[in-house]
N, C-alpha and C. Protein backbone atom coordinates (compact mmCIF):
# COMPACT_ATOMS: atom_id res chain seq x y z
N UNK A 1 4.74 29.50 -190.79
CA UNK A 1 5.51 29.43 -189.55
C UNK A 1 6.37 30.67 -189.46
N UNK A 2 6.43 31.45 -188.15
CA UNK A 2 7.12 32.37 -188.54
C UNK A 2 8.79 32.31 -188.15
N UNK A 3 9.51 33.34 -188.40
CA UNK A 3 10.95 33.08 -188.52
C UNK A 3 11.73 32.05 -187.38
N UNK A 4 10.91 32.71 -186.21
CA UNK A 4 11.87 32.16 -184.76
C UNK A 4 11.07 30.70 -185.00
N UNK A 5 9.57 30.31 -185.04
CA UNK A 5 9.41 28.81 -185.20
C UNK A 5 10.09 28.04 -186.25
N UNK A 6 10.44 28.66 -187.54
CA UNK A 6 11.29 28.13 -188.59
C UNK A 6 12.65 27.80 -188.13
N UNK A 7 12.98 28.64 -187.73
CA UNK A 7 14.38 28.50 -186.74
C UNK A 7 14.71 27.21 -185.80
N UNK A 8 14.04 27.57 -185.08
CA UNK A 8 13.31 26.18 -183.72
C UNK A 8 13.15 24.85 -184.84
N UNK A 9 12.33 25.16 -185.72
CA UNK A 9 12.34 23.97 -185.87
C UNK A 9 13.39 23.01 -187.03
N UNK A 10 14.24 23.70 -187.63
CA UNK A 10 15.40 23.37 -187.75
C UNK A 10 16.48 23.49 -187.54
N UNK A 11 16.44 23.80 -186.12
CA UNK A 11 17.64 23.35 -185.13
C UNK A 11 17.30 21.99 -184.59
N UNK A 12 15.54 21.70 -184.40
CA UNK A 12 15.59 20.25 -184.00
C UNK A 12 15.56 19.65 -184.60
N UNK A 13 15.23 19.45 -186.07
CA UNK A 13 15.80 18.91 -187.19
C UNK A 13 17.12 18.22 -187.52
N UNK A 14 17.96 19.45 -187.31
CA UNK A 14 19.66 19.01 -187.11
C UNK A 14 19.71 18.39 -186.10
N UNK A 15 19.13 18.68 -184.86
CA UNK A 15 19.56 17.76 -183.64
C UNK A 15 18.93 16.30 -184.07
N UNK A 16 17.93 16.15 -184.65
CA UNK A 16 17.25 14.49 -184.90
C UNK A 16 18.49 13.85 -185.79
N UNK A 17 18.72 14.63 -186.77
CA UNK A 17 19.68 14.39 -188.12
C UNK A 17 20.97 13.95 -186.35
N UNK A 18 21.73 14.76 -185.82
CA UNK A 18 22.89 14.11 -185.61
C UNK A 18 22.99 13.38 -184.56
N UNK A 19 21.49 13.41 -183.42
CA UNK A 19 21.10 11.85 -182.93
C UNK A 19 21.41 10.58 -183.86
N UNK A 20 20.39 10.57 -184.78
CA UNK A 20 20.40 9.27 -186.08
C UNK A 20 22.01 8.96 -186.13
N UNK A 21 23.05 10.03 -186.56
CA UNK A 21 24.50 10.11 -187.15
C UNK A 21 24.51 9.33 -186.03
N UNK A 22 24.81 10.11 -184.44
CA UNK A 22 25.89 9.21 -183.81
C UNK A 22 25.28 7.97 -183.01
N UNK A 23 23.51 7.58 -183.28
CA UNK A 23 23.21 6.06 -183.17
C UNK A 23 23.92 5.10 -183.42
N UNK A 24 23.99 5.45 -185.28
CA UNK A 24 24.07 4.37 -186.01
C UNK A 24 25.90 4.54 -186.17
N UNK A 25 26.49 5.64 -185.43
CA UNK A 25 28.08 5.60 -185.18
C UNK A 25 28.55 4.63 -184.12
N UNK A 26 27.30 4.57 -183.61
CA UNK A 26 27.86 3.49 -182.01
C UNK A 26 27.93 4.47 -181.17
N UNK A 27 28.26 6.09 -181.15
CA UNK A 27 28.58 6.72 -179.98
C UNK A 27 27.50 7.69 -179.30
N UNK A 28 27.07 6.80 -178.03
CA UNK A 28 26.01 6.76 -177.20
C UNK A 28 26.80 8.39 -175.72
N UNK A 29 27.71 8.28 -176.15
CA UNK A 29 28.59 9.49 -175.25
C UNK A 29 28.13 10.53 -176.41
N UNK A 30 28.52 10.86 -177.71
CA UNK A 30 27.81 11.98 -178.25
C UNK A 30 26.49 12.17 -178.69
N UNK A 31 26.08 10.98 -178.15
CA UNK A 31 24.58 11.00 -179.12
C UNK A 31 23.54 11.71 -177.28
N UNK A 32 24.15 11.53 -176.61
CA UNK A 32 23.36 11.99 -175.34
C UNK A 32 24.01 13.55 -174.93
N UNK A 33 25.01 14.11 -175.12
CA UNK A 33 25.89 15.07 -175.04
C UNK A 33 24.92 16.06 -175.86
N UNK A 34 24.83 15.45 -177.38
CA UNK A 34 24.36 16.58 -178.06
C UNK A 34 22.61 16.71 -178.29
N UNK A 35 22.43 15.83 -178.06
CA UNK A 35 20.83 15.61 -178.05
C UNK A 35 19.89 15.96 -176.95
N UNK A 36 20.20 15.52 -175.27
CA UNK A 36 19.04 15.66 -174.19
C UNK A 36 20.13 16.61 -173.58
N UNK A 37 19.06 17.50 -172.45
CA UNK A 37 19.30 18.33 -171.36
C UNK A 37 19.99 17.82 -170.37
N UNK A 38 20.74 18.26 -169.59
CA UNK A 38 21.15 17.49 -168.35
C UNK A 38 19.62 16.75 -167.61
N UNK A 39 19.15 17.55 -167.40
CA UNK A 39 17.88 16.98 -166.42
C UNK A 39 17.06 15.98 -167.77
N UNK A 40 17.13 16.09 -168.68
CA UNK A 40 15.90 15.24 -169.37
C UNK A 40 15.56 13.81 -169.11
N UNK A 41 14.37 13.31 -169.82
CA UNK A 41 13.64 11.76 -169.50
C UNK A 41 13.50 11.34 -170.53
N UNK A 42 14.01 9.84 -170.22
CA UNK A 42 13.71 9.24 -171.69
C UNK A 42 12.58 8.19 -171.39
N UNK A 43 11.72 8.09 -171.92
CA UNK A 43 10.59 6.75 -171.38
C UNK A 43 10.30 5.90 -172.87
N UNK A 44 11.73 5.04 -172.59
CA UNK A 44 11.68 4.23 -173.45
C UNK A 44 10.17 2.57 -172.84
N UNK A 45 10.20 1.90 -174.53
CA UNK A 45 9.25 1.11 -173.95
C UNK A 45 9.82 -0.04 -173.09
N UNK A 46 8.50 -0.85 -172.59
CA UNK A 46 8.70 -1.80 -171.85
C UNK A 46 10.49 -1.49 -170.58
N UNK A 47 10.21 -0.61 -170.23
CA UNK A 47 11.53 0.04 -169.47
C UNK A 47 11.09 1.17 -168.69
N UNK A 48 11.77 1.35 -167.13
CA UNK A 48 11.37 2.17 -166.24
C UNK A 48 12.02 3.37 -166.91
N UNK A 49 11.88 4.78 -166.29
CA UNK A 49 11.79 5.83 -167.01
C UNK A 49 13.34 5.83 -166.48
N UNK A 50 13.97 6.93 -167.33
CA UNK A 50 15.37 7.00 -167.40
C UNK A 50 15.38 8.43 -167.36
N UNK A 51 16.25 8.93 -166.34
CA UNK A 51 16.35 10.29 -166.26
C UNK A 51 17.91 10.82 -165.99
N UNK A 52 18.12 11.97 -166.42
CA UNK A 52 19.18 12.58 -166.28
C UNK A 52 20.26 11.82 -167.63
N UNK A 53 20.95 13.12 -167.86
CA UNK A 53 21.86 12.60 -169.05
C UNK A 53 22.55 11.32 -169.55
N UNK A 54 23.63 11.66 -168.22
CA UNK A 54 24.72 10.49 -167.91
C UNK A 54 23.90 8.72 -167.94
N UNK A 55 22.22 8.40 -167.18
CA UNK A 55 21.49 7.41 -167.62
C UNK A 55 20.83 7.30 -168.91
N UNK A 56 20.72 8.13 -169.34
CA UNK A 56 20.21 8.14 -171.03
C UNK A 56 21.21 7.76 -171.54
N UNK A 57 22.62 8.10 -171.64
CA UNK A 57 24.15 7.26 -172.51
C UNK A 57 24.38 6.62 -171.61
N UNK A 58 24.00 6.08 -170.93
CA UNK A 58 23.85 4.21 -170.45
C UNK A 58 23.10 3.34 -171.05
N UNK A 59 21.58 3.89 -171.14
CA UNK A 59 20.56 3.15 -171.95
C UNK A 59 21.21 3.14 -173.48
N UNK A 60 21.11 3.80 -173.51
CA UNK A 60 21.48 4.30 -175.47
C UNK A 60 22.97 3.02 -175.49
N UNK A 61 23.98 3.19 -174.96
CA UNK A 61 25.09 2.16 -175.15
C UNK A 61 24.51 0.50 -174.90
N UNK A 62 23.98 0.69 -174.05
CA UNK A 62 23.46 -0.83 -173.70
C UNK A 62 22.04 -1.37 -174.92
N UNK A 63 21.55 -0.31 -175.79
CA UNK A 63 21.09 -0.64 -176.75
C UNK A 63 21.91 -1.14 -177.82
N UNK A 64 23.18 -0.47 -177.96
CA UNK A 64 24.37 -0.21 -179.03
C UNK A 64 25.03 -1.20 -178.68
N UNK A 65 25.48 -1.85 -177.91
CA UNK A 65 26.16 -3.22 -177.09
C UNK A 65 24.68 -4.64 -177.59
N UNK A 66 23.87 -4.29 -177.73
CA UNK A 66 23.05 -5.54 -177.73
C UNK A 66 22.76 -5.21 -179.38
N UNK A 67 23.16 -4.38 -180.27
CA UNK A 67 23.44 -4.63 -182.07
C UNK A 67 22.05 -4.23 -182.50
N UNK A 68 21.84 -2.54 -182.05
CA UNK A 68 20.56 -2.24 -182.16
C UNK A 68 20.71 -0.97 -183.49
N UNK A 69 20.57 -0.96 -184.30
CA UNK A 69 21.33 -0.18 -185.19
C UNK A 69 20.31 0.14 -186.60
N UNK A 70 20.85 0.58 -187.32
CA UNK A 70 20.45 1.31 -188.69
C UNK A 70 19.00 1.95 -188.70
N UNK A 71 18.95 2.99 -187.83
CA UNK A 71 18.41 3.81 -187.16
C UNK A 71 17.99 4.84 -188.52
N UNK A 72 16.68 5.25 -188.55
CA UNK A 72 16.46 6.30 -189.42
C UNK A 72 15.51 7.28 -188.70
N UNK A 73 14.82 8.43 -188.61
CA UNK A 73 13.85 9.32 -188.62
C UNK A 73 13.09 9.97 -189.26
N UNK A 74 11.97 10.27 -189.35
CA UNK A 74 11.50 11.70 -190.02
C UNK A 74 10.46 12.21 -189.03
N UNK A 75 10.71 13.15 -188.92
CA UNK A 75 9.70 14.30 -188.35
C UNK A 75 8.60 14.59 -189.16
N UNK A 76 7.44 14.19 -188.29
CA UNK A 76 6.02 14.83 -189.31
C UNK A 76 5.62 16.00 -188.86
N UNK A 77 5.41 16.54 -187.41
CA UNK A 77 5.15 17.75 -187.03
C UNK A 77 6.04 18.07 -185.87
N UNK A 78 6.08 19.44 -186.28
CA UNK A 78 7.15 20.05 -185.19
C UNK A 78 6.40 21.73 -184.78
N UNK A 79 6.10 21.31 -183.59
CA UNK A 79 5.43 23.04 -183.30
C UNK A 79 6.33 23.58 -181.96
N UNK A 80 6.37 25.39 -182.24
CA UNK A 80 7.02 25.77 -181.12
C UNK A 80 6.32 26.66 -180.38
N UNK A 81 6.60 26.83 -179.23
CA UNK A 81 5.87 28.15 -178.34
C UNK A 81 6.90 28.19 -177.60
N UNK A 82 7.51 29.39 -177.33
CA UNK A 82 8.08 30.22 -176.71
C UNK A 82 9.36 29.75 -176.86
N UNK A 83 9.87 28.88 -175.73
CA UNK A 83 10.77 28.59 -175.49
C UNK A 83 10.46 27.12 -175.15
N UNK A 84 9.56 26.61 -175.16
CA UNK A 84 9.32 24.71 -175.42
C UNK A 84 8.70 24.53 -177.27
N UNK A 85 8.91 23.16 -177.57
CA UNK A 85 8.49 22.81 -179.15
C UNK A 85 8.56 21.21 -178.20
N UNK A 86 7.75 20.77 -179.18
CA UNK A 86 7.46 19.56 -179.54
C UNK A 86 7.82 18.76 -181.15
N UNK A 87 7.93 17.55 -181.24
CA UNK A 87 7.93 17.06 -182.24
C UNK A 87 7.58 15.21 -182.17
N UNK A 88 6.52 15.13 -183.31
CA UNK A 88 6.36 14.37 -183.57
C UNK A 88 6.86 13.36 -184.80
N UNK A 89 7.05 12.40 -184.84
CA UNK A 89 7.84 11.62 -185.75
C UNK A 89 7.75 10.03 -185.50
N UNK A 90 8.47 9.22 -187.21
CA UNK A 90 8.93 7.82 -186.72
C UNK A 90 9.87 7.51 -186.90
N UNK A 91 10.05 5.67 -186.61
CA UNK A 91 11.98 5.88 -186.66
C UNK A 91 11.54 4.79 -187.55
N UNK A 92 13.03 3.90 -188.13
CA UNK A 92 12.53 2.65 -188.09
C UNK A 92 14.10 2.08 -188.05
N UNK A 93 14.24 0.77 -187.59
CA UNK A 93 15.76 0.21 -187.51
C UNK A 93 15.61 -1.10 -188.15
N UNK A 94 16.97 -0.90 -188.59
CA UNK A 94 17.32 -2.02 -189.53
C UNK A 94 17.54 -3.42 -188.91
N UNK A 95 18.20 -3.18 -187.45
CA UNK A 95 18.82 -4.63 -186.48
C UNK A 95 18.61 -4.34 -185.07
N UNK A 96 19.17 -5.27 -184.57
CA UNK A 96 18.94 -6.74 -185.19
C UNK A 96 17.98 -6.97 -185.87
N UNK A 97 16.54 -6.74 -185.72
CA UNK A 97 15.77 -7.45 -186.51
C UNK A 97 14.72 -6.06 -186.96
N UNK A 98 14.03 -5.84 -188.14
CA UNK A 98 14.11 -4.64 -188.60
C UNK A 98 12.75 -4.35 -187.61
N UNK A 99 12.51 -2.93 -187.60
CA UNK A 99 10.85 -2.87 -186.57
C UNK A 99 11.37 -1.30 -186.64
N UNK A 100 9.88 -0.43 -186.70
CA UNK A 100 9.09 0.53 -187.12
C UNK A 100 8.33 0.79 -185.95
N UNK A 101 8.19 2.36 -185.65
CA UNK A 101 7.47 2.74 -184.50
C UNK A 101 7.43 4.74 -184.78
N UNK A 102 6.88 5.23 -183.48
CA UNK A 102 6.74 6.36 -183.54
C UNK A 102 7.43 7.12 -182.31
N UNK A 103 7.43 8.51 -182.15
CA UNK A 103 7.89 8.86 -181.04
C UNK A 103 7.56 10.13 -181.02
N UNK A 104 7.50 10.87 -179.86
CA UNK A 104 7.08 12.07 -179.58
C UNK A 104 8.30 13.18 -178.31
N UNK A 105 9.13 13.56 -179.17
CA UNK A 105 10.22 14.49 -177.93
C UNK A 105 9.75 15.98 -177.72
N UNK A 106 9.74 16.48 -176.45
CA UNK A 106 9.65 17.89 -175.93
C UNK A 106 11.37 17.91 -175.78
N UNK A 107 11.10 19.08 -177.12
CA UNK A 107 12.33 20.09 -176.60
C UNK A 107 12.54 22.08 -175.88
N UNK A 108 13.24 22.16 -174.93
CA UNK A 108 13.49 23.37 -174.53
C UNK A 108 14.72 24.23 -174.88
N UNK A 109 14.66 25.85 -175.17
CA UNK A 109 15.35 25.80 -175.75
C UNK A 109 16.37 26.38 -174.36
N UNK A 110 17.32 26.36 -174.43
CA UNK A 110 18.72 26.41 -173.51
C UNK A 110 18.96 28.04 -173.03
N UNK A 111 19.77 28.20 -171.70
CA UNK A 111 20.10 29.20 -171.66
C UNK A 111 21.07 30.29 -172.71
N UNK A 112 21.82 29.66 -173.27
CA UNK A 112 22.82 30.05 -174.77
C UNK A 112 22.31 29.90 -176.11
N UNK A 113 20.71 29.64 -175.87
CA UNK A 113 19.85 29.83 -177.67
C UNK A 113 19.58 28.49 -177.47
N UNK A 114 20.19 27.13 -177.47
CA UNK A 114 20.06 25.75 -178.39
C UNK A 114 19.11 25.57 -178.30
N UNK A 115 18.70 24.62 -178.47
CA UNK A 115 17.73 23.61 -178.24
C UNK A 115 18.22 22.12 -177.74
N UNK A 116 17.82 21.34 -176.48
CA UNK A 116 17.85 19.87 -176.26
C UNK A 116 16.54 19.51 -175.94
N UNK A 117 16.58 18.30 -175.94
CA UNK A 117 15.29 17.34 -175.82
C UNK A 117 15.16 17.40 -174.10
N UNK A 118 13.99 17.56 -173.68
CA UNK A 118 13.99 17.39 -172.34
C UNK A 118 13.19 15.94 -171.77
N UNK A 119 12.34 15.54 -172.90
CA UNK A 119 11.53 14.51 -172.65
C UNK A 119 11.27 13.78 -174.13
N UNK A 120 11.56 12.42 -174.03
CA UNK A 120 11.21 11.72 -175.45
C UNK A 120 11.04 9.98 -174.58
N UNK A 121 9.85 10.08 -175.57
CA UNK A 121 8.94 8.88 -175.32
C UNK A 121 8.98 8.30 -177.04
N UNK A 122 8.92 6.83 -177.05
CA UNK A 122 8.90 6.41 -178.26
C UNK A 122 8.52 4.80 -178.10
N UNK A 123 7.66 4.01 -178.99
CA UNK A 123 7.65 2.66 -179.43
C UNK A 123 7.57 2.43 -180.67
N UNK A 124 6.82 0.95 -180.37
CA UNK A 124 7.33 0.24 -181.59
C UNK A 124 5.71 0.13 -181.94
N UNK A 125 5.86 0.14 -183.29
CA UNK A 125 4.33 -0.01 -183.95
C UNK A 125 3.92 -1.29 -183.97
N UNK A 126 4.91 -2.46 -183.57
CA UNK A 126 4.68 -4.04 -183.74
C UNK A 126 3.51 -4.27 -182.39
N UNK A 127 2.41 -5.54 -182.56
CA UNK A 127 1.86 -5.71 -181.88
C UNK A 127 2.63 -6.23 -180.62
N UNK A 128 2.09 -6.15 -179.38
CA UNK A 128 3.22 -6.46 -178.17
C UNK A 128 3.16 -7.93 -178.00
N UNK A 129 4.52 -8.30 -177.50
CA UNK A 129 4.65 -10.68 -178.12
C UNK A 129 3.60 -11.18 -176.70
């Protein structure tokens, strides 16, 4: 991988790492602040698509309000081109009740260098009830 994709891809690394932190902190105001784009989409499951920041730390709190917690990640592949990367990965949570899944975020990188997520889609590996 060369320097700038090494780069890229642990900056989204850190960004997954301090999503996870402020999940499992309860704080759905920094966990959307530092993680998605203003414009980004979240297409969580069984749920209409969620767009723009300020509704992503609505969803995310109203997960955190219903005791959705002990949140983990790992990234299996992370590729970059240009100024978009992708990453693939799973999570798995501890509660309420424990359940395992996968997820796939497009990130872009920002006018000031960063990187945020512009689009993340994710489920659950459990068969559907």
């Amino acid at each position: 991988m060369a320097t700038g994709q090494s780069d890229a891809a642990a900056a989204i690394r850190a960004l997954d790492e301090e999503f996870t932190r402020n999940a499992n902190a309860g704080d759905a105001e920094r966990l959307a602040e530092a993680f998605y784009s203003d414009d980004a989409y979240l297409l969580p499951p069984n749920h209409p698509i969620v767009s723009g920041r300020s509704q992503i730390r609505d969803f995310f709190q109203g997960t955190i309000e219903a005791g959705v917690g002990e949140l983990a990640i790992e990234s299996l592949k992370i590729d970059v081109s240009g100024d978009l990367a992708y990453n693939v990965g799973k999570y798995s949570l501890g509660k309420p009740a424990p359940d395992a899944g996968k997820f796939v975020e497009v990130h872009r990188r920002q006018p000031d260098g960063s990187w945020r997520c512009v689009a993340d889609i994710f489920n659950s590996d459990q068969p559907a009830a």
